[in-house]
N, C-alpha and C. Protein backbone atom coordinates (compact mmCIF):
# COMPACT_ATOMS: atom_id res chain seq x y z
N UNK A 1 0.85 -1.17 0.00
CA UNK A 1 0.00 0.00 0.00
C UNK A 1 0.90 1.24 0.00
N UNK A 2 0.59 2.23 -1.21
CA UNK A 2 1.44 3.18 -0.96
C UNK A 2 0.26 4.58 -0.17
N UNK A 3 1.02 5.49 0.06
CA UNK A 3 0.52 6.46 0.78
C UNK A 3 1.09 7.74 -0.12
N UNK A 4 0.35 9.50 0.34
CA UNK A 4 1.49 10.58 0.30
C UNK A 4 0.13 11.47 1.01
N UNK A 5 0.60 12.58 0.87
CA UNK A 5 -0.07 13.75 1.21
C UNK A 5 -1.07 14.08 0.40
N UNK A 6 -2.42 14.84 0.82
CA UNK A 6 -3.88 15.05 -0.12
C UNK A 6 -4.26 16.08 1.00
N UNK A 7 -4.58 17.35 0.30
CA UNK A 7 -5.88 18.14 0.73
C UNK A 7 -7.17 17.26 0.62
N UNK A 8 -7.87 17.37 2.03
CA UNK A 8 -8.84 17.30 2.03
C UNK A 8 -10.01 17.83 2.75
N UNK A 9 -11.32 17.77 1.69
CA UNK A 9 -12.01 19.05 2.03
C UNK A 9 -13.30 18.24 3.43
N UNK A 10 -13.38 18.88 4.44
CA UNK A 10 -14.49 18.67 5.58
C UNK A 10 -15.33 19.87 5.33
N UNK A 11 -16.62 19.03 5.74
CA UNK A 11 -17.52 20.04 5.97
C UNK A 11 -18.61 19.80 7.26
N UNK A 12 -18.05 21.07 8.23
CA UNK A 12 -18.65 20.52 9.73
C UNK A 12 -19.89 21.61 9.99
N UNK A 13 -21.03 21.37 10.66
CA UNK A 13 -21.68 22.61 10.74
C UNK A 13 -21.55 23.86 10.04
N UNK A 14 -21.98 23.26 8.39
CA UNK A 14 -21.79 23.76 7.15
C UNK A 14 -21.32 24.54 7.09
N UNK A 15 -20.33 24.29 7.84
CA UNK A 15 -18.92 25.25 7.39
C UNK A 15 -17.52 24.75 6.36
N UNK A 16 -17.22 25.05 5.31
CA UNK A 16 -15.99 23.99 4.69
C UNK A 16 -14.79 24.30 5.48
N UNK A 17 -14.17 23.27 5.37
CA UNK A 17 -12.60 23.10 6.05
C UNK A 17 -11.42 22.46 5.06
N UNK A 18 -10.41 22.72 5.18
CA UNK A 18 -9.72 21.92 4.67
C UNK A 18 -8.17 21.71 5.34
N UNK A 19 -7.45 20.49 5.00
CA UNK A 19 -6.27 19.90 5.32
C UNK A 19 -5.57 19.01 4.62
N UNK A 20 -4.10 19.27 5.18
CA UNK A 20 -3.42 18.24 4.29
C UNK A 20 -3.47 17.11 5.58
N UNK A 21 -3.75 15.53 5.02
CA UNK A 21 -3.70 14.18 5.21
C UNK A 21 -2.87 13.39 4.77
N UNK A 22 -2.67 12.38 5.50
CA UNK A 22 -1.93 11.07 4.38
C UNK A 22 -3.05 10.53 4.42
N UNK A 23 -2.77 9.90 2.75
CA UNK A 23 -3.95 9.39 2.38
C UNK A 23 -3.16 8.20 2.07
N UNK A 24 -3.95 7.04 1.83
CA UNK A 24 -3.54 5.32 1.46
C UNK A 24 -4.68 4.93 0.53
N UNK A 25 -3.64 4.35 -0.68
CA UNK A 25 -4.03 3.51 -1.98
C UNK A 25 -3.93 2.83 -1.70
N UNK A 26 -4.97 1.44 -2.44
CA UNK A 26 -4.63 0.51 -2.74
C UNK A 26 -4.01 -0.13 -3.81
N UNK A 27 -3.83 -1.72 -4.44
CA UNK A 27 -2.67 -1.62 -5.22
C UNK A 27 -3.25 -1.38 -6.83
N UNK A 28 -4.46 -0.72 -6.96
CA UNK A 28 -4.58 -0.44 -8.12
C UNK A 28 -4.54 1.44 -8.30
N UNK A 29 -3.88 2.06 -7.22
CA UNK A 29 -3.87 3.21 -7.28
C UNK A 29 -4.80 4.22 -6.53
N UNK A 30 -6.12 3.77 -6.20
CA UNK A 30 -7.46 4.35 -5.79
C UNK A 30 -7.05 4.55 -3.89
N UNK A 31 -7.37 5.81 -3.95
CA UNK A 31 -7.65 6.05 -2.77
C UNK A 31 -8.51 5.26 -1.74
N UNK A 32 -7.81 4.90 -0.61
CA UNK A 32 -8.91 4.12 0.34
C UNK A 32 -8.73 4.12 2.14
N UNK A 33 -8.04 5.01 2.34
CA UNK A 33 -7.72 5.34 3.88
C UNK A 33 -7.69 6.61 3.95
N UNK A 34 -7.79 7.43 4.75
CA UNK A 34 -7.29 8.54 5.39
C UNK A 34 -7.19 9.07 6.13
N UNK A 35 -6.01 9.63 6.86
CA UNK A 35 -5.60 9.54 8.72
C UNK A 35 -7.21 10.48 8.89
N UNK A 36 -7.63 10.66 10.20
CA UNK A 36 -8.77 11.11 10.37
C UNK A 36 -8.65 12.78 10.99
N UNK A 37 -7.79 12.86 11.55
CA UNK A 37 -6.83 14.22 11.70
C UNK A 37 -5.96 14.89 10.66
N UNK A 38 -5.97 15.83 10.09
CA UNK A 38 -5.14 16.86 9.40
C UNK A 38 -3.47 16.50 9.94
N UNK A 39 -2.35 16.33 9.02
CA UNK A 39 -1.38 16.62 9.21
C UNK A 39 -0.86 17.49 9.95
N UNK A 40 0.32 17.46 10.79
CA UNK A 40 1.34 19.10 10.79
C UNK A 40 2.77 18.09 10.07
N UNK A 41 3.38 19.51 10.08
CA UNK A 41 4.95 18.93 9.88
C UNK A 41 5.97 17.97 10.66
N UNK A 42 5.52 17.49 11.64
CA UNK A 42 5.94 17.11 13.17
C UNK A 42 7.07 17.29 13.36
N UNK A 43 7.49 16.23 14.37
CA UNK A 43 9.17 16.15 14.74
C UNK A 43 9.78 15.19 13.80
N UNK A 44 10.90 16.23 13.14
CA UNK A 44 12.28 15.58 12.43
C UNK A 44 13.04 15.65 12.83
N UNK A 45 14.12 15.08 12.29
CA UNK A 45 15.56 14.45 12.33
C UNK A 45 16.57 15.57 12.51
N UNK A 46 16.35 16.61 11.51
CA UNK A 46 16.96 17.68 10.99
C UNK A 46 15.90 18.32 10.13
N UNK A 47 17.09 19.53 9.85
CA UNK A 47 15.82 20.46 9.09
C UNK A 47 16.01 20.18 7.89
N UNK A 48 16.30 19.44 7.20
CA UNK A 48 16.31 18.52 6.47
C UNK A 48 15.19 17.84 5.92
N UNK A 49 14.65 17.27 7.22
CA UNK A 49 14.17 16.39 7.15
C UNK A 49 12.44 17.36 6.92
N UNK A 50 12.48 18.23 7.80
CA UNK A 50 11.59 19.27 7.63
C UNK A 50 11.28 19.56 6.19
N UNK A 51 11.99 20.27 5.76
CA UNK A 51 11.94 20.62 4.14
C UNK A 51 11.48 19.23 3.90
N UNK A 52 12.03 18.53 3.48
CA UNK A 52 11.36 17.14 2.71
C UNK A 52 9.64 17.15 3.44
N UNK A 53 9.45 16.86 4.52
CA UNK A 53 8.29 17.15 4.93
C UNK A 53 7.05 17.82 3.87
N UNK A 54 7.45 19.31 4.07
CA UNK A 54 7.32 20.30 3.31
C UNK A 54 7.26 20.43 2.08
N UNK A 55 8.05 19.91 1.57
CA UNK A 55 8.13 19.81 0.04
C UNK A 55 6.92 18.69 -0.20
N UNK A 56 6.45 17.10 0.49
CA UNK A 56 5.62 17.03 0.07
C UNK A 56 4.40 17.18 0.15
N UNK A 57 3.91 17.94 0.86
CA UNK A 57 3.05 18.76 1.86
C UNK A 57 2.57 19.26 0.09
N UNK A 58 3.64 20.78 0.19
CA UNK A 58 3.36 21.47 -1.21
C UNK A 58 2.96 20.86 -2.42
N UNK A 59 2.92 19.55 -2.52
CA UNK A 59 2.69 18.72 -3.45
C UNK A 59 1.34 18.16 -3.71
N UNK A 60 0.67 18.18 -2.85
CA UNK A 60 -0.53 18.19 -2.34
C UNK A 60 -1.71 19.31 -2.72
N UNK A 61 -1.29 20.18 -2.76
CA UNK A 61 -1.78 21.51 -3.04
C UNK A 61 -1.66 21.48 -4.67
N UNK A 62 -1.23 20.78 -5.43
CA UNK A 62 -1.33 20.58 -6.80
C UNK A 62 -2.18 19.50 -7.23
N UNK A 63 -2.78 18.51 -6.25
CA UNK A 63 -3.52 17.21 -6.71
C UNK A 63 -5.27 17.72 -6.17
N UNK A 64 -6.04 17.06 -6.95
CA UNK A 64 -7.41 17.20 -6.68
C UNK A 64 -7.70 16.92 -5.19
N UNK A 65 -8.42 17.92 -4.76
CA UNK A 65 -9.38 18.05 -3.26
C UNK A 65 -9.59 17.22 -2.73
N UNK A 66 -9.61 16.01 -2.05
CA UNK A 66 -10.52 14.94 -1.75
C UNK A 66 -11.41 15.51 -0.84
N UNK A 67 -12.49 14.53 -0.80
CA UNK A 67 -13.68 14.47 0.21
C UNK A 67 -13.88 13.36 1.16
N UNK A 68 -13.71 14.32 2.32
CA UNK A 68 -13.55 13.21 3.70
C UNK A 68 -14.49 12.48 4.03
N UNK A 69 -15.81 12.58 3.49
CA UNK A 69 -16.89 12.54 3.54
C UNK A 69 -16.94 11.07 2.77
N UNK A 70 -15.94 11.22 2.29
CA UNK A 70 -16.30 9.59 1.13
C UNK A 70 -15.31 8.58 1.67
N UNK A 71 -14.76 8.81 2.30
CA UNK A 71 -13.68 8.14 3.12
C UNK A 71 -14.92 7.76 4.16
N UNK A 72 -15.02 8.31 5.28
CA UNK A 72 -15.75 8.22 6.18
C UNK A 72 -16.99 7.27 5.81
N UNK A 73 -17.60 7.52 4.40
CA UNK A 73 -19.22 6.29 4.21
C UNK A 73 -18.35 5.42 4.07
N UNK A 74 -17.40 5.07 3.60
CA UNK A 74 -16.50 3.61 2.70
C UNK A 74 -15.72 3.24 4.11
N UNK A 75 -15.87 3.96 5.60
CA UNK A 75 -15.26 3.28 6.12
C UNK A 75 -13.20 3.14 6.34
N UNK A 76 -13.15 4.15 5.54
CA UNK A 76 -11.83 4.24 5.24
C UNK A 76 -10.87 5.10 6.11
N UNK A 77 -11.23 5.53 7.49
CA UNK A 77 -10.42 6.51 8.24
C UNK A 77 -9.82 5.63 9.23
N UNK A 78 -8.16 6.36 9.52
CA UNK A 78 -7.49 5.90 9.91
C UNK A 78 -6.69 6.82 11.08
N UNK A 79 -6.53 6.05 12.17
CA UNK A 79 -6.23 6.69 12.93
C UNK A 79 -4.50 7.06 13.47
């Protein structure tokens, strides 16, 4: 199972939200997990390790929106 980073969009007391997640494919590519909490950058190694973080964070912000909402009916959140 591979994983990376995905905006994804919540909507709580119709308000929209959004965050970056790791999200998890399965092995035909399709989205099917996603941590149930928003990312941060956490604790690294070095700042190094930060930037890399970061860099794929920013990467994220170039791929389509997901909806947490479809994770959540399919059962797919991860803690």
């Amino acid at each position: 199972m591979t994983w990376n980073y995905r905006v994804v969009h919540h909507l709580m007391d119709e308000t929209d939200y959004y965050g970056i997640h790791e999200v998890y494919y399965d092995e035909d590519g399709r989205p099917q997990n996603v941590t149930v909490d928003p990312m941060d950058v956490g604790w690294e190694e070095s700042v190094k390790g930060v930037a890399q973080t970061l860099k794929w964070m920013r990467k994220a912000l170039k791929q389509p929106v997901l909806e947490y909402e479809d994770f959540a009916a399919a059962g797919g959140l991860d803690r």
